[in-house]
C-alpha atoms as a PDB file:
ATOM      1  CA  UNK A   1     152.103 117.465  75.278  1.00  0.00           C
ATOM      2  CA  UNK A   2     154.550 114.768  74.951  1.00  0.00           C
ATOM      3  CA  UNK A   3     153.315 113.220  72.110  1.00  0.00           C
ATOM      4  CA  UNK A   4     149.895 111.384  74.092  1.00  0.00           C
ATOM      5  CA  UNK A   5     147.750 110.038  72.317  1.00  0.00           C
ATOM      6  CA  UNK A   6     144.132 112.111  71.434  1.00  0.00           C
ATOM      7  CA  UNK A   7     140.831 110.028  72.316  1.00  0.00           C
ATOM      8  CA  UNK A   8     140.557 108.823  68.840  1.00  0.00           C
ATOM      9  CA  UNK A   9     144.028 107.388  69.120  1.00  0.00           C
ATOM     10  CA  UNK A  10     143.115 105.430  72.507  1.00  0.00           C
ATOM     11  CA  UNK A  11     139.936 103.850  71.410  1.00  0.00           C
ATOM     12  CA  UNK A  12     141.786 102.460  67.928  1.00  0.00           C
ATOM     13  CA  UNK A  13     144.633 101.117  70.387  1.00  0.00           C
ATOM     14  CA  UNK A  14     142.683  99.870  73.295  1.00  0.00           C
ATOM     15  CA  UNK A  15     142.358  96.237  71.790  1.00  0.00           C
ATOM     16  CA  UNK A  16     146.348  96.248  71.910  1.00  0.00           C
ATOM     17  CA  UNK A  17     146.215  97.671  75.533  1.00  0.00           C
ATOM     18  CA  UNK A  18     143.616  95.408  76.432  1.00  0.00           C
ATOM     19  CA  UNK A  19     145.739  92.669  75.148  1.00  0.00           C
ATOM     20  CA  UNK A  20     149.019  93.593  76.211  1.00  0.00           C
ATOM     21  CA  UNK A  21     150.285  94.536  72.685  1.00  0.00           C
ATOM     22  CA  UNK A  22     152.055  97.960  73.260  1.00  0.00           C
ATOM     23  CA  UNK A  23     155.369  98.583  73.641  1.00  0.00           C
ATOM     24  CA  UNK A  24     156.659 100.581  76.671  1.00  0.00           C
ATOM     25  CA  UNK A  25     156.502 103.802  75.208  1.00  0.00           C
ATOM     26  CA  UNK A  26     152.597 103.688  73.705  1.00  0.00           C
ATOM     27  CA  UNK A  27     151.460 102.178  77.187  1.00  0.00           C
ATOM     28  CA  UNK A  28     153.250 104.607  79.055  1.00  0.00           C
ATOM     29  CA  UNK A  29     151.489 107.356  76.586  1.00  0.00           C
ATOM     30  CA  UNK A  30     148.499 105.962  77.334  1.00  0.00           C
ATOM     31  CA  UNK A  31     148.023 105.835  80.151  1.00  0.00           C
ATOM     32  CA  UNK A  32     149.262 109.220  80.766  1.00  0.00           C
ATOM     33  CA  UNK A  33     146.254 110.109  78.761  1.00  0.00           C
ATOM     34  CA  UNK A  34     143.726 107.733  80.760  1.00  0.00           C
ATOM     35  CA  UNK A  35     144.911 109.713  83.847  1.00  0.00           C
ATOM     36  CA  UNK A  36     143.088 112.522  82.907  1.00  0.00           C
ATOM     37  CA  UNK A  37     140.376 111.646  80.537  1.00  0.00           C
ATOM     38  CA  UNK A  38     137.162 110.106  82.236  1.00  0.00           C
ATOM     39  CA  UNK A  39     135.630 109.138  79.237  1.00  0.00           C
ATOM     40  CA  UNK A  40     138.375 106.936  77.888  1.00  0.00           C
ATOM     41  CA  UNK A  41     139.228 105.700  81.065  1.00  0.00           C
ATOM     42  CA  UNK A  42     135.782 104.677  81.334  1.00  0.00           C
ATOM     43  CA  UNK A  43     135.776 103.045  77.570  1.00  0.00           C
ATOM     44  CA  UNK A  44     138.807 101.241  78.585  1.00  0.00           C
ATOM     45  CA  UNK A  45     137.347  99.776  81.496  1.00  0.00           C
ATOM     46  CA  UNK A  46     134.674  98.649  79.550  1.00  0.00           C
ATOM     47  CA  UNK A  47     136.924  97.209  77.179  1.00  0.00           C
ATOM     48  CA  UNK A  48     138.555  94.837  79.671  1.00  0.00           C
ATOM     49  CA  UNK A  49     135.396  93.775  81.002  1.00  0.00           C
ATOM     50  CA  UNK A  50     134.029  92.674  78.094  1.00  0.00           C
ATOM     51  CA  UNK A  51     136.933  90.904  77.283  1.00  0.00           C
ATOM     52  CA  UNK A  52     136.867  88.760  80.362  1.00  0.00           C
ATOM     53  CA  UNK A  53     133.149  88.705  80.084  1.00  0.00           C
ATOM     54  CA  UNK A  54     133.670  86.613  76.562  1.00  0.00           C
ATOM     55  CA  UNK A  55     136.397  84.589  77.708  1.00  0.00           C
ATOM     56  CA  UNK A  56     134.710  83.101  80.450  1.00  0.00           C
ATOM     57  CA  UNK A  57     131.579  82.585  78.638  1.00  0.00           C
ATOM     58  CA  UNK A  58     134.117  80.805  75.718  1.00  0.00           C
ATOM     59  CA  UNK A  59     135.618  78.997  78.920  1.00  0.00           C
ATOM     60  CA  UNK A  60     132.662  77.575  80.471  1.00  0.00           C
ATOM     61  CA  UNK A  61     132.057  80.106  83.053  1.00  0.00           C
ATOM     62  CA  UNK A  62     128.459  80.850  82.312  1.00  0.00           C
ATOM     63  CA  UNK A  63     127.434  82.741  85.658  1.00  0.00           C
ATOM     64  CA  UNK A  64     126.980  86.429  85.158  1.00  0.00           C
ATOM     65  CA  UNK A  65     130.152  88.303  87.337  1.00  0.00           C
ATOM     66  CA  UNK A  66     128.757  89.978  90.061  1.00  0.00           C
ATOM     67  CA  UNK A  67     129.341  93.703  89.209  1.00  0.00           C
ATOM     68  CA  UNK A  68     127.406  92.747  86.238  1.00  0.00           C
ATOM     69  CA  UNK A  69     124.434  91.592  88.567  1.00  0.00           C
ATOM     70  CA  UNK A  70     124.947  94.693  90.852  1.00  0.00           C
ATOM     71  CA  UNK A  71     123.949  97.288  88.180  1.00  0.00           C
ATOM     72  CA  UNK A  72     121.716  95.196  86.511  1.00  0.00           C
ATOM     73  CA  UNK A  73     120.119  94.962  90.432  1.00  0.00           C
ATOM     74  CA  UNK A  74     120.539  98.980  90.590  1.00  0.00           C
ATOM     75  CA  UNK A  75     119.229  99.585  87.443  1.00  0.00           C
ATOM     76  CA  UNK A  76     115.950  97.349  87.599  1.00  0.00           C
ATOM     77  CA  UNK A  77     115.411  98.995  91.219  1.00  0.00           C
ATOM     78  CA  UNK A  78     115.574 102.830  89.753  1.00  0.00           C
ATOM     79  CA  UNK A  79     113.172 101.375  86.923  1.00  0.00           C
ATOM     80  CA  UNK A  80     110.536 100.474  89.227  1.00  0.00           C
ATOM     81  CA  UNK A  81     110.698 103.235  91.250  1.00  0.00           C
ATOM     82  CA  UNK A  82     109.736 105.506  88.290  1.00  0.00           C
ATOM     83  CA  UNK A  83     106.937 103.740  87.919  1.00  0.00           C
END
């Protein structure tokens, strides 16, 4: 189907997405295929925030980013409520 990219093929280019390193054609590709695939949409996303993530930790910016506290918030909360 036009020549996308398989799921394999995304996760060894997503440093050059994340990056900005594809031409026109392989982020247009790409994308195509993170329109319909969850799971590398999802790696993807995961991908830019760790990227952003490092730099501001390299940067300076210690303080965890506050989606970061939100789950860790959610996911201490459904811990304790197991208990």
């Amino acid at each position: 189907m036009f020549g996308l990219p398989n799921c394999k093929q995304v996760t060894e280019m997503s440093s050059q997405l994340v990056d900005h390193n594809l031409t026109r054609s392989q982020k247009f590709k790409l994308k195509l295929h993170l329109f319909v695939c969850d799971s590398c949409r999802a790696y993807i996303e995961k991908m830019r925030f760790t990227k952003t993530t490092l730099h501001n930790w390299v940067s300076g910016n210690r303080q965890i980013p506050e989606s970061l506290a939100i789950k860790l918030e959610e996911n201490f909360a459904q811990e304790h409520q197991k208990k």
